[in-house]
Protein backbone atom coordinates (compact mmCIF):
# COMPACT_ATOMS: atom_id res chain seq x y z
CA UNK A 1 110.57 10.35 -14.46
CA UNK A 2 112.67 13.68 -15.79
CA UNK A 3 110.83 16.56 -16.84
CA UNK A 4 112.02 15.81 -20.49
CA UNK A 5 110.43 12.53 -20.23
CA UNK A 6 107.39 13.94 -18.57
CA UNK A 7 106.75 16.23 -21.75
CA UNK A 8 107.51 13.84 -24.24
CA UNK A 9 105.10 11.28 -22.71
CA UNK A 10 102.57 14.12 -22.20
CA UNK A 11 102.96 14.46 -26.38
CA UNK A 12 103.30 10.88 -26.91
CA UNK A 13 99.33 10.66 -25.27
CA UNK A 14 98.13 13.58 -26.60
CA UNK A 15 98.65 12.35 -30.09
CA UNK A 16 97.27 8.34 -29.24
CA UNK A 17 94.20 10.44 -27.54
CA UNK A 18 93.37 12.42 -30.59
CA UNK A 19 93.64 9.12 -32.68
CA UNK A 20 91.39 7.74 -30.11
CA UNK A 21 89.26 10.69 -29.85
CA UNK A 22 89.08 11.40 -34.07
CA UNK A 23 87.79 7.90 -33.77
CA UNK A 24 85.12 8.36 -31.16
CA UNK A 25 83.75 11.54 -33.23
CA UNK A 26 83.33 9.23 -36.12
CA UNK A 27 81.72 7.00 -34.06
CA UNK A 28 79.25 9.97 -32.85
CA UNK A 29 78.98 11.19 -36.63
CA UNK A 30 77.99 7.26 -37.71
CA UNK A 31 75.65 7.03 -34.99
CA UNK A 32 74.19 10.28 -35.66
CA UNK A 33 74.08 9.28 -39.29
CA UNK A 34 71.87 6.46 -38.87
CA UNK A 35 70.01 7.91 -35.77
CA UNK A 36 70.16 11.44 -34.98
CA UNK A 37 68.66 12.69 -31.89
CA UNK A 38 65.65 9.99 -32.01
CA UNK A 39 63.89 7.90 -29.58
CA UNK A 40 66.50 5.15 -30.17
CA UNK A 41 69.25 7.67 -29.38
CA UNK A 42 67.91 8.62 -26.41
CA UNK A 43 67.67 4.96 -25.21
CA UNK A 44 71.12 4.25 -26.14
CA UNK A 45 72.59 6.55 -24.56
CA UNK A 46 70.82 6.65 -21.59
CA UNK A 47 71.48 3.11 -21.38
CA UNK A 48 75.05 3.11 -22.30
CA UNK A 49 75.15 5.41 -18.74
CA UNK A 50 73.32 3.77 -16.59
CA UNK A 51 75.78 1.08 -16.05
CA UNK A 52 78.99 3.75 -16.33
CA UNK A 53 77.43 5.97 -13.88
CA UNK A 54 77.21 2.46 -11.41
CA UNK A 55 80.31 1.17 -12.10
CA UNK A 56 82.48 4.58 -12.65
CA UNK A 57 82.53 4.76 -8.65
CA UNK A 58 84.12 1.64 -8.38
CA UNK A 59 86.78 1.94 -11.61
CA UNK A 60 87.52 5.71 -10.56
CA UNK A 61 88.62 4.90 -7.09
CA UNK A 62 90.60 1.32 -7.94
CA UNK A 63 92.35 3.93 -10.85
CA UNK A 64 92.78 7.03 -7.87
CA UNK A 65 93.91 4.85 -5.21
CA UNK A 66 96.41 2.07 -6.81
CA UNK A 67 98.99 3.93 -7.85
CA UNK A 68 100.49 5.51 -4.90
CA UNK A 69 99.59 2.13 -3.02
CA UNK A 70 101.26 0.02 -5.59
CA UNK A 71 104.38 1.89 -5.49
CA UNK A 72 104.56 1.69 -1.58
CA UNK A 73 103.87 -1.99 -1.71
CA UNK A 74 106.58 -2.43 -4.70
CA UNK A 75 108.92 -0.87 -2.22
CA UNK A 76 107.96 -2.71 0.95
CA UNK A 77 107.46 -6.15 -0.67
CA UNK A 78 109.49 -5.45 -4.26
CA UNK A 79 108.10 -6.49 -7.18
CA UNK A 80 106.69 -9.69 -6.54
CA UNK A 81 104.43 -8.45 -3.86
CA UNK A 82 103.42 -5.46 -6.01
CA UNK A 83 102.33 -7.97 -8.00
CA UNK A 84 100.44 -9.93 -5.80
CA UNK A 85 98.39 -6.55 -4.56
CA UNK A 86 97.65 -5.96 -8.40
CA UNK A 87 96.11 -9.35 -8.70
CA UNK A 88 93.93 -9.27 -5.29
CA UNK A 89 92.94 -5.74 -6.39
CA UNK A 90 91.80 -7.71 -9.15
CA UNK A 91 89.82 -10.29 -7.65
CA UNK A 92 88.00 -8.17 -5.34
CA UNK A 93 86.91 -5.90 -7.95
CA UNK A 94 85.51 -8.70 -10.33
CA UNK A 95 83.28 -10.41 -7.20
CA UNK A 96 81.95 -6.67 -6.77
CA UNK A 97 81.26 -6.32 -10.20
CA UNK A 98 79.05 -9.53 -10.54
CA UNK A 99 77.70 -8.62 -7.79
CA UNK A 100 76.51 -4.88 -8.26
CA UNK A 101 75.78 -6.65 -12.35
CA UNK A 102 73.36 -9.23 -10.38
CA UNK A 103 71.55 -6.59 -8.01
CA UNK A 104 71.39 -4.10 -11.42
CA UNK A 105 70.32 -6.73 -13.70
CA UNK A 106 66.96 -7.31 -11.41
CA UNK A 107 65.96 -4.05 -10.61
CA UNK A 108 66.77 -2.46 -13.98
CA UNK A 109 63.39 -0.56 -14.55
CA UNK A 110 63.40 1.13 -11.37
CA UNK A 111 66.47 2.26 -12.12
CA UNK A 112 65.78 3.36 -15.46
CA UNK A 113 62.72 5.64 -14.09
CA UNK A 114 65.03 6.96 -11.62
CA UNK A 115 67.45 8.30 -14.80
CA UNK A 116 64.57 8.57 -17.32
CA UNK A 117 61.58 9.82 -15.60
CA UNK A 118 59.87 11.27 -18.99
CA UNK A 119 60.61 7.54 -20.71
CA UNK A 120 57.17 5.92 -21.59
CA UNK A 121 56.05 2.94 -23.54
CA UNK A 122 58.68 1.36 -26.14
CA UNK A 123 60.84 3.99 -25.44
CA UNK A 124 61.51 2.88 -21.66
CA UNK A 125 61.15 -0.91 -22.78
CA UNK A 126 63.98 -0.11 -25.15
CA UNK A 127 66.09 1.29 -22.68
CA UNK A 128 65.56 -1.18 -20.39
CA UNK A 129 66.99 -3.77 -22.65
CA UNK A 130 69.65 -2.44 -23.77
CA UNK A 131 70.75 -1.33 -20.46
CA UNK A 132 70.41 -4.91 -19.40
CA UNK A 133 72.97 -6.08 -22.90
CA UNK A 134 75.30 -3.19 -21.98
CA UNK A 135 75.43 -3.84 -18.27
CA UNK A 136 77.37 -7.35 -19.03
CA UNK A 137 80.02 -5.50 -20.87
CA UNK A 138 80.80 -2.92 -18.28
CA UNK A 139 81.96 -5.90 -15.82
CA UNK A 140 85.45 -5.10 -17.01
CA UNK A 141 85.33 -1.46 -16.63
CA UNK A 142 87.03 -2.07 -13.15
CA UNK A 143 89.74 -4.55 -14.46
CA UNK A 144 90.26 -2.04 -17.43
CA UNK A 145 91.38 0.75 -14.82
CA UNK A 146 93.52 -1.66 -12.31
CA UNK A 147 95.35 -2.58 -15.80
CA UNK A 148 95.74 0.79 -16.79
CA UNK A 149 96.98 2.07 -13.60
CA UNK A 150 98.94 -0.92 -13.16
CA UNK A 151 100.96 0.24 -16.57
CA UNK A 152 101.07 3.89 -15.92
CA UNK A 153 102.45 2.96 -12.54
CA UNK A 154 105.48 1.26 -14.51
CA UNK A 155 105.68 4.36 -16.85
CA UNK A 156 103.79 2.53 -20.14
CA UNK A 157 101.53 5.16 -21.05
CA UNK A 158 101.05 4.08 -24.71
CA UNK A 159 99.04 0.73 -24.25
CA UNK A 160 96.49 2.47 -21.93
CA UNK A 161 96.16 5.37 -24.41
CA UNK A 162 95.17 3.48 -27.29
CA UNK A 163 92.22 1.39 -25.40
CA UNK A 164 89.67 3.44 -26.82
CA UNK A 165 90.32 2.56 -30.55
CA UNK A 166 89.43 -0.52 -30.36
CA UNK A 167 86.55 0.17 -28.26
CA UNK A 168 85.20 2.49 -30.89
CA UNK A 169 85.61 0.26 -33.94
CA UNK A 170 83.81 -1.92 -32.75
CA UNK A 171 80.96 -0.26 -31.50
CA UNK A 172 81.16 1.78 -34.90
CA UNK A 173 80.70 -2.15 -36.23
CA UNK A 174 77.65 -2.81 -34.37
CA UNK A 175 76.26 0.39 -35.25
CA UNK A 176 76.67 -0.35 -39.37
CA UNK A 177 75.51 -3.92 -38.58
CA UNK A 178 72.35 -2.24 -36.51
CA UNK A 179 71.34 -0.39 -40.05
CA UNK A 180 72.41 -2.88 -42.66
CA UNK A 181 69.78 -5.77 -40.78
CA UNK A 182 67.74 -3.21 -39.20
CA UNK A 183 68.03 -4.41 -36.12
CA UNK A 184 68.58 -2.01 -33.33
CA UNK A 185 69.08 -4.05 -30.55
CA UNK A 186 72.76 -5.17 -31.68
CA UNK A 187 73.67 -1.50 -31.09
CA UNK A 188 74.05 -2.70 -27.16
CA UNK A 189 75.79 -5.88 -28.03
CA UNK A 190 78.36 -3.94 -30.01
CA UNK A 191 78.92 -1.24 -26.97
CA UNK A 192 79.19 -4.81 -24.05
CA UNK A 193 81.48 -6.69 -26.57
CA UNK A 194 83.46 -2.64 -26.83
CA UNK A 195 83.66 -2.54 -23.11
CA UNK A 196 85.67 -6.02 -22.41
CA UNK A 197 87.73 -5.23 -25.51
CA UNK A 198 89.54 -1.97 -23.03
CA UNK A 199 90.33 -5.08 -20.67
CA UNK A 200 91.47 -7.43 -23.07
CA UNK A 201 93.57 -4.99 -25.51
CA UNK A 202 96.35 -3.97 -21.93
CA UNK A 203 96.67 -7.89 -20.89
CA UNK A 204 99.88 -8.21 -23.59
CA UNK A 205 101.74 -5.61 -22.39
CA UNK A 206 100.84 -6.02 -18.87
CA UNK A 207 102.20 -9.81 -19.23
CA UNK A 208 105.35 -8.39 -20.85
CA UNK A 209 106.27 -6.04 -17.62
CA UNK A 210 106.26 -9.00 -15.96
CA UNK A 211 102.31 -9.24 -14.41
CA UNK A 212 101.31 -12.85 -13.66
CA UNK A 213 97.57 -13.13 -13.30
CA UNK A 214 96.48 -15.86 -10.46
CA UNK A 215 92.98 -15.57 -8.86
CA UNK A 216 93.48 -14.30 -4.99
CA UNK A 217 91.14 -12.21 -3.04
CA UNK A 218 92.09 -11.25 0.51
CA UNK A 219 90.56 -8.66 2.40
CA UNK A 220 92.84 -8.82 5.56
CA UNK A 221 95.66 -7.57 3.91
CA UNK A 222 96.63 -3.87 5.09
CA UNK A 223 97.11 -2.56 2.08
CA UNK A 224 93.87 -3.80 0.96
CA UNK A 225 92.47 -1.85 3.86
CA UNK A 226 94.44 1.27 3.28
CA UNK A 227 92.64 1.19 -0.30
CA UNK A 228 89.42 1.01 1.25
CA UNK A 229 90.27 3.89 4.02
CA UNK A 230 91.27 6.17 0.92
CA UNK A 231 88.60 5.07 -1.34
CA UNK A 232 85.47 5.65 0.41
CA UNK A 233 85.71 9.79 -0.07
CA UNK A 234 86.88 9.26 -3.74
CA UNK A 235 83.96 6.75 -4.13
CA UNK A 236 81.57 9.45 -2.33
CA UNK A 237 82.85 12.04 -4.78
CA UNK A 238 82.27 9.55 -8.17
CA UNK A 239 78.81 9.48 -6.24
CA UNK A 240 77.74 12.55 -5.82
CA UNK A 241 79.36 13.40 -10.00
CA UNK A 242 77.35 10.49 -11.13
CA UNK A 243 73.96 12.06 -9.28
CA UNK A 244 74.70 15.67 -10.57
CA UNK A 245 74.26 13.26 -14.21
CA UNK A 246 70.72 11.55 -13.08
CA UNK A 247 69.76 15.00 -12.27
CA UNK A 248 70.42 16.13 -15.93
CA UNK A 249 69.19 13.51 -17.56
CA UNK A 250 65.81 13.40 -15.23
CA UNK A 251 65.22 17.23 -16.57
CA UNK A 252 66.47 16.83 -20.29
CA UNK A 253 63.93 13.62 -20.35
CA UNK A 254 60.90 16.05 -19.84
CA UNK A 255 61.73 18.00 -22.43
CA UNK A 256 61.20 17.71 -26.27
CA UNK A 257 62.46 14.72 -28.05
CA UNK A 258 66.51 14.48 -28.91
CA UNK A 259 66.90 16.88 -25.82
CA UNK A 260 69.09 14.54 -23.94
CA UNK A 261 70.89 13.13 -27.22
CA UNK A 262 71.54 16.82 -27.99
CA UNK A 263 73.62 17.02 -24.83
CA UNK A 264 75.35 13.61 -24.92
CA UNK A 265 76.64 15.51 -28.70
CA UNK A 266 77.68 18.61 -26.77
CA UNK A 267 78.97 17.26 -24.05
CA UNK A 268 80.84 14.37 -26.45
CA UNK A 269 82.40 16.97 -27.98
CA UNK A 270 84.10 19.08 -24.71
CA UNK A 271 85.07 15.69 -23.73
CA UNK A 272 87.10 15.63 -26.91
CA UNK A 273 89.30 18.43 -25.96
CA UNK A 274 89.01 17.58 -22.28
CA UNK A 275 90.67 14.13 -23.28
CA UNK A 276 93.19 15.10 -25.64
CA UNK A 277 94.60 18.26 -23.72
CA UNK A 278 93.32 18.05 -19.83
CA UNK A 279 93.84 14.09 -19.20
CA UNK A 280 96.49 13.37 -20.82
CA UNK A 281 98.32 15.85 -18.90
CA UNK A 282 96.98 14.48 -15.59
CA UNK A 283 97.18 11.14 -16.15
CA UNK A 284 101.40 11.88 -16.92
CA UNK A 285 102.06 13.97 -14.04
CA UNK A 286 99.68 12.12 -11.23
CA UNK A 287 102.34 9.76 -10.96
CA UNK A 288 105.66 12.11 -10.53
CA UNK A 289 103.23 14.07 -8.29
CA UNK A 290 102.77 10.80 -6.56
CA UNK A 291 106.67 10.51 -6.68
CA UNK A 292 107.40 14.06 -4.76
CA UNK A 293 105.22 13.78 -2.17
CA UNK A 294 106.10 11.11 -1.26
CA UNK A 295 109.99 12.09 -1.05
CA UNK A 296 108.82 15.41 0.44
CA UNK A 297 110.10 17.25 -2.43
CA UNK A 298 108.19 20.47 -2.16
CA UNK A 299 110.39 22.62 -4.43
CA UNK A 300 110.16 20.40 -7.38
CA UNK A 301 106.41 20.00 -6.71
CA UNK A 302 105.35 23.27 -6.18
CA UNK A 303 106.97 23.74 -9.92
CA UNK A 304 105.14 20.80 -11.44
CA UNK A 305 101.87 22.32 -9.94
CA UNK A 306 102.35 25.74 -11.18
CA UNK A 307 103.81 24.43 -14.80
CA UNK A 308 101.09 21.91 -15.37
CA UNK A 309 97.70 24.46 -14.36
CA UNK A 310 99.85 27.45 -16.70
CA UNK A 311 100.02 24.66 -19.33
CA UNK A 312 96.53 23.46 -19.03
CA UNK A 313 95.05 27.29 -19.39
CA UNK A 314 97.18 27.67 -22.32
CA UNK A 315 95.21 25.12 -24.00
CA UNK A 316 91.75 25.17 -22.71
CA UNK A 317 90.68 28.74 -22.44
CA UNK A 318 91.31 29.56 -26.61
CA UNK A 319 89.41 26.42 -27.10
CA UNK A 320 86.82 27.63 -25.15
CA UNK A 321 86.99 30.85 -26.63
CA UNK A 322 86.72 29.47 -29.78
CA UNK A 323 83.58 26.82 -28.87
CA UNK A 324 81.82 29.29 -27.80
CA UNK A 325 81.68 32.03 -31.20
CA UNK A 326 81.68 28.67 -33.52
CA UNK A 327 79.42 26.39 -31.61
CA UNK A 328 77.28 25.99 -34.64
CA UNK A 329 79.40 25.58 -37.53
CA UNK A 330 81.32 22.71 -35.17
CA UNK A 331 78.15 21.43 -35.02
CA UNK A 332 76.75 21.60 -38.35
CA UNK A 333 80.12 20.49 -39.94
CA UNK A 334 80.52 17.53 -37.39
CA UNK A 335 77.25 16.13 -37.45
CA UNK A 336 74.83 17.47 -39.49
CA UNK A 337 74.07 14.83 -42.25
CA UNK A 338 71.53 11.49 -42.52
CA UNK A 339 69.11 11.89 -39.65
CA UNK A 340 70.68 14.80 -37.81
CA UNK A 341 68.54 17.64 -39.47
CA UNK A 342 68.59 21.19 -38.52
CA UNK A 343 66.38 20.84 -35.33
CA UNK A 344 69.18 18.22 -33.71
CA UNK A 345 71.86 21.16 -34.79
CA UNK A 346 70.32 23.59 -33.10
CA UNK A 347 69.13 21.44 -29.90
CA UNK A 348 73.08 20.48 -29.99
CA UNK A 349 75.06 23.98 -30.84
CA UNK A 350 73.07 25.33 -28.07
CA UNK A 351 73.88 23.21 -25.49
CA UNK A 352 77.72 23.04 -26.49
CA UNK A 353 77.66 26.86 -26.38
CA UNK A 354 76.49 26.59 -22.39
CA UNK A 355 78.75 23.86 -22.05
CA UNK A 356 81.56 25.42 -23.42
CA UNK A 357 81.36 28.06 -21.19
CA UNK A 358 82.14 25.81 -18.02
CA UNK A 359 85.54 24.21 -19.79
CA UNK A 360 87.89 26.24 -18.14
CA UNK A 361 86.48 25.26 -14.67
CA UNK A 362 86.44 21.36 -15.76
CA UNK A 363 89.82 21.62 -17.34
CA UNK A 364 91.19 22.85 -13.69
CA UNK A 365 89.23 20.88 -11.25
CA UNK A 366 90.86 17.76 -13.49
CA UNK A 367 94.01 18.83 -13.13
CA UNK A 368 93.81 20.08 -9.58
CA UNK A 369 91.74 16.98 -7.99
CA UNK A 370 94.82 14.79 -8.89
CA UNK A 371 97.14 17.11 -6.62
CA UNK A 372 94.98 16.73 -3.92
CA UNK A 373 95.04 12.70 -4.30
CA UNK A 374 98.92 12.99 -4.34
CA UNK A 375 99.49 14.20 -1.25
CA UNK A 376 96.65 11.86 0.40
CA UNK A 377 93.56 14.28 0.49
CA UNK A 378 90.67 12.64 -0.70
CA UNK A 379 88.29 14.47 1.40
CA UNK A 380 88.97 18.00 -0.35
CA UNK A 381 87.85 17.05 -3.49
CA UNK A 382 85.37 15.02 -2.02
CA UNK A 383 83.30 18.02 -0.10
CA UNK A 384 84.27 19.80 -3.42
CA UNK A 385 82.28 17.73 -5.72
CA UNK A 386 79.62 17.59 -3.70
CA UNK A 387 79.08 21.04 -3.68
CA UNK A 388 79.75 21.35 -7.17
CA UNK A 389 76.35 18.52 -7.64
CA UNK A 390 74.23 21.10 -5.12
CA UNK A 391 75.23 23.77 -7.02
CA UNK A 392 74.28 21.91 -10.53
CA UNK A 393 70.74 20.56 -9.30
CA UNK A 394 69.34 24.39 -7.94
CA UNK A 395 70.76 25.96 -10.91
CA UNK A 396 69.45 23.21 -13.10
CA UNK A 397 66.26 23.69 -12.02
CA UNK A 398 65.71 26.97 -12.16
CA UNK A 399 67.62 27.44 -15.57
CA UNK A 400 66.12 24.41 -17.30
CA UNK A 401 62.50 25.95 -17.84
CA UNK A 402 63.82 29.11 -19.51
CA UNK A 403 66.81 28.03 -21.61
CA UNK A 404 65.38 24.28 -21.74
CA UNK A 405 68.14 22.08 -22.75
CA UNK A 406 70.76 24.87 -22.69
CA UNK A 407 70.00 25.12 -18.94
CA UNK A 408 71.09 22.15 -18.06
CA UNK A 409 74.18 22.48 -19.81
CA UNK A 410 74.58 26.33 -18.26
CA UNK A 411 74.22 24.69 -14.86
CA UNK A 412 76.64 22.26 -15.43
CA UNK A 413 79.04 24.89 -16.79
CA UNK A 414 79.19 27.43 -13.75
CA UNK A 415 79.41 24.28 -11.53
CA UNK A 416 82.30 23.63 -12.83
CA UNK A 417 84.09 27.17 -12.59
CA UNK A 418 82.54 27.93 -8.97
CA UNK A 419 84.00 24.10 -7.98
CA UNK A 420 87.47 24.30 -9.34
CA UNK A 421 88.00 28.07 -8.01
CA UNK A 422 87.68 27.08 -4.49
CA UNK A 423 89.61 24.10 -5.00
CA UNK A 424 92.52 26.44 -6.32
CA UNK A 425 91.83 28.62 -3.41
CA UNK A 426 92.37 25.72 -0.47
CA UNK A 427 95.38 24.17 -2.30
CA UNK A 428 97.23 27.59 -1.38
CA UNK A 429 96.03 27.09 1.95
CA UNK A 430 96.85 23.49 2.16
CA UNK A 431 100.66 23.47 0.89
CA UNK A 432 101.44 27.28 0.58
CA UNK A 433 102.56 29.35 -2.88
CA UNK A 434 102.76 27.20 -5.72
CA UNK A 435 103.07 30.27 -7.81
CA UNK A 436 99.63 31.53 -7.88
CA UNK A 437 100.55 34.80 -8.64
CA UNK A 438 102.01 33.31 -12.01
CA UNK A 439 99.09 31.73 -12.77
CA UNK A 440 96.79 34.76 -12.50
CA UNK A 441 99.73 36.50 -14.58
CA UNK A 442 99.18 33.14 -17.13
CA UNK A 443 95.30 33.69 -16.93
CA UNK A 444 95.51 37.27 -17.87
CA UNK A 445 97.46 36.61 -20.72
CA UNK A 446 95.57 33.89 -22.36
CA UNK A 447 92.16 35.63 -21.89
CA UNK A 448 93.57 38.62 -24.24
CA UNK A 449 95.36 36.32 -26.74
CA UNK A 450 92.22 34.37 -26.87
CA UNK A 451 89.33 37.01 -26.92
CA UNK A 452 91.30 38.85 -29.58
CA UNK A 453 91.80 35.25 -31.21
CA UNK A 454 87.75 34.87 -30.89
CA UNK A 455 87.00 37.85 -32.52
CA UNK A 456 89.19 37.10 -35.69
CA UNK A 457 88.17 33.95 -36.18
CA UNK A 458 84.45 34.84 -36.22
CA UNK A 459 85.11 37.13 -38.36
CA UNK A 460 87.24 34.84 -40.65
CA UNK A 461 84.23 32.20 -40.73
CA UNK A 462 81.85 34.66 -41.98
CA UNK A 463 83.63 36.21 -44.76
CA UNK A 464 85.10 32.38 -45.82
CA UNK A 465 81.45 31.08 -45.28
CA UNK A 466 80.74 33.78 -47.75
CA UNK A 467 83.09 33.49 -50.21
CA UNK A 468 82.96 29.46 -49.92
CA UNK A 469 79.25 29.31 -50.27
CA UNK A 470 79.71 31.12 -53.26
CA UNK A 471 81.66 28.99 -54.99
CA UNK A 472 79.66 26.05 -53.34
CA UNK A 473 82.61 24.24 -51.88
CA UNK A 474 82.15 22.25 -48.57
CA UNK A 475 81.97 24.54 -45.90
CA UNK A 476 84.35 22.25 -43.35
CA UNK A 477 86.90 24.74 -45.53
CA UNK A 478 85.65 27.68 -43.88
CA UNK A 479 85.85 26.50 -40.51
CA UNK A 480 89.20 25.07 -40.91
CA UNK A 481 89.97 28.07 -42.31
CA UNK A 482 89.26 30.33 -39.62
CA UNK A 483 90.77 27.82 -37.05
CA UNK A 484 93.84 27.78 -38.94
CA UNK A 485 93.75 31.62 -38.46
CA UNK A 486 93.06 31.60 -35.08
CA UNK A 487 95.67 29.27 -33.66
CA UNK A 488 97.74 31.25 -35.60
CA UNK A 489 97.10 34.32 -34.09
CA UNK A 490 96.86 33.15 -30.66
CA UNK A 491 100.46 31.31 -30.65
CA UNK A 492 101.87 34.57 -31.75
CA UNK A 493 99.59 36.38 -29.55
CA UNK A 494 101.05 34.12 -26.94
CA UNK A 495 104.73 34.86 -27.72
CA UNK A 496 104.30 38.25 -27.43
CA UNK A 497 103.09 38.12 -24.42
CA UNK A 498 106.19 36.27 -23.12
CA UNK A 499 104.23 33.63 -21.83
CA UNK A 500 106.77 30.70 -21.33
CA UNK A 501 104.96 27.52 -20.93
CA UNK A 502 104.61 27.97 -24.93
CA UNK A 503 108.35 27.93 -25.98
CA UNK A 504 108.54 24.92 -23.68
CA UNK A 505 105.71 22.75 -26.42
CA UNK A 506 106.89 23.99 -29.50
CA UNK A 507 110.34 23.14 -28.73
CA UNK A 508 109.11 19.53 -28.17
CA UNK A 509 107.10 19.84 -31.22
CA UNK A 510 110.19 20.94 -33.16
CA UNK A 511 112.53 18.01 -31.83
CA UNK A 512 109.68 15.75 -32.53
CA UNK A 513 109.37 17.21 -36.37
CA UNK A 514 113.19 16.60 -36.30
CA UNK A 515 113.36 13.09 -35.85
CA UNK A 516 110.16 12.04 -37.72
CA UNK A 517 112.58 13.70 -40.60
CA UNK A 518 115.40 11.77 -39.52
């Protein structure tokens, strides 16, 4: 894949993940419509996690592990015997899943005190249900990644990209259908029927590249084994992520009512930019990473490292600039109608402030966790994250009681940035100067651009909040207004500064512009 192609695909996702993502926040604004942060939230969402935080470690490793291994087996055994590996991948995954779906299934309410420990009476019983509907859905979660990875291995980036539109119509659907019958229990049949959609929606395309499902499940066969050698630190490191969760959700279930929906809100809403501008990014260049390694190409590689973390703090750190001075007017423009009143706004802006503040460190470790997995280290990131979860449960702890809610989010944050700095600090170690002098050059840079940025467009909100307010207009002017402003400032900021990974995106935004006119 040539750089050119690399960009353009980057582009390409970025726009089907902010589709996808728009989507998803309409999703969050319905159900906080019809909800807010309620008792009914809270079991939703717990329960909607309950299975993902079970059956994450098994779709995160499949998705980590098969692409490097597919493309070795597609050159030892060509493409036949690539395929073959995709479809016992497959079938070992799905007897797993029922499996781990059977064992869940039966001892659902101890598992549910173990995530929920403040959950009492119908709210627990609620959970419990619809933890028990969602779990069927999130079979496919593990087919959904091999598919997936299976495409991005053979460069189809589009198909995987769009998986969650679908997946958020529909739960969207159940959500209206919920209200209109007043029924809440078919808000967990919308999410399971959501979840086998992502499977279902990549089957087309897959079938058109030439896949050819047949049932086979071997576990003698040495690739199958090399999966399992490289998956079990991965899998430890989903693990340990997935506890540093419980642990937040344990604490933010002791305290008032809506605390835990008010992060799922928050942290819905970092995910947003984490998706469009972080993951897209990594899912494009895990493969040509994949690629260089493997040919031992350490110029070229050490310039795709350097170019995508200069990239990725180009983006993230005015966002998070900008999160942080606006965290309530995001909030109260987003969400604040139906049953999300002014208590759920401020439970929510506060916690997206804390959160916010840990971006930058996400945004990296992201990025950085996929170098380490291209050059076969899956231990690194593994002893990583779980430092990252000790880290999160003292800090939670001791932050929760004073900052409640904003705590755990605080905790969360400087797990992040204490996690992703030592990663950046080993890779040097591990394969020598990838140009980390540039990147503290890059840092340096964006933190001006963006503080200056910050301060203009609080200032810019206020006096259009003003002015607006005045003339009683909807005030999602003002804060378009002042983000307008900002990006503004910050891209010229930015050119000024001579920072080059900039010229490099708006010329592919101009040649895009060209031939949409065309």
């Amino acid at each position: 894949m040539k750089r050119n192609k690399m960009v353009k695909n980057v582009f390409l996702l970025m726009a089907i993940t902010m589709l996808s993502k728009f989507i998803g926040f309409f999703r969050e604004l319905v159900m906080g419509y019809f909800y807010g942060a309620s008792m009914h939230s809270d079991a939703f969402f717990t329960a909607y996690d309950i299975p993902q935080a079970l059956f994450s470690l098994i779709a995160s490793t499949i998705a980590t592990t098969f692409i490097p291994l597919y493309c070795k087996v597609k050159e030892d055994r060509g493409k036949d015997g690539a395929i073959d590996f995709t479809n016992n991948i497959i079938g070992i995954t799905l007897i797993l899943g029922i499996i781990i779906s059977f064992v869940v299934f039966i001892f659902m309410e101890q598992i549910v005190r173990v995530f929920a420990i403040g959950f009492k009476g119908r709210l627990f019983k609620e959970t419990v249900f619809f933890a028990r509907i969602i779990l069927l859905g999130y079979i496919f979660t593990g087919l959904k990644s091999i598919m997936s990875a299976y495409l991005q291995a053979n460069e189809e980036f589009f198909i995987p990209g769009i998986v969650g539109i679908p997946f958020n119509f529909i739960i969207i659907c159940g959500i209206f259908m919920s209200s209109i019958f007043n029924n809440v229990y078919i808000l967990p049949i919308g999410a399971s029927i959501a979840l086998f959609s992502q499977f279902v929606v990549q089957l087309p395309k897959a079938l058109k590249l030439g896949y050819k499902p047949k049932l086979k499940i071997d576990f003698s066969d040495k690739y199958i084994r090399e999966v399992f050698i490289l998956a079990i630190p991965i899998l430890l490191s989903v693990a340990v992520t997935q506890v540093n969760k419980v642990v937040d959700k344990t604490l933010a279930s002791t305290l008032v009512v809506g605390s835990l929906s008010s992060l799922n809100y928050s942290n819905k809403l970092v995910g947003f930019f984490i998706g469009i501008f972080i993951s897209t990014i990594s899912i494009v260049m895990y493969p040509k990473l994949a690629e260089l390694s493997s040919k031992k190409d350490k110029t070229e590689f050490n310039n795709l490292i350097r170019i995508s973390i200069n990239v990725v703090l180009l983006l993230i750190v005015p966002i998070t600039f900008g999160c942080i001075v606006l965290s309530r007017p995001i909030v109260e423009t987003l969400f604040m109608r139906g049953a999300f009143d002014t208590k759920a706004v401020t439970l929510t802006s506060n916690a997206l402030l804390f959160y916010s503040i840990g971006m930058i460190g996400l945004a990296i470790r992201t990025v950085v966790t996929k170098i380490y997995y291209s050059i076969g280290d899956t231990k690194t990131p593994m002893l990583n994250s779980t430092l990252a979860v000790m880290i999160n449960i003292v800090m939670s702890i001791l932050l929760v009681g004073p900052l409640k809610n904003g705590g755990i989010a605080l905790a969360t944050s400087m797990s992040y940035l204490i996690s992703s700095f030592m990663l950046m600090v080993n890779l040097k170690r591990k394969i020598g100067d990838y140009g980390a002098n540039s990147v503290i050059l890059v840092i340096l840079k964006v933190a001006m651009a963006s503080s200056i940025m910050a301060v203009i467009v609080r200032l810019s909100y206020s006096f259009f909040d003003r002015v607006i307010n005045l003339s009683k207009i909807d005030g999602l002017l003002s804060l378009s207004g002042s983000i307008i402003i900002g990006v503004s400032l910050y891209i010229v900021i930015i050119k000024l500064l001579r920072v080059s990974e900039i010229e490099v995106m708006i010329s592919e935004i101009k040649n895009r512009r060209k031939k949409a006119g065309n």
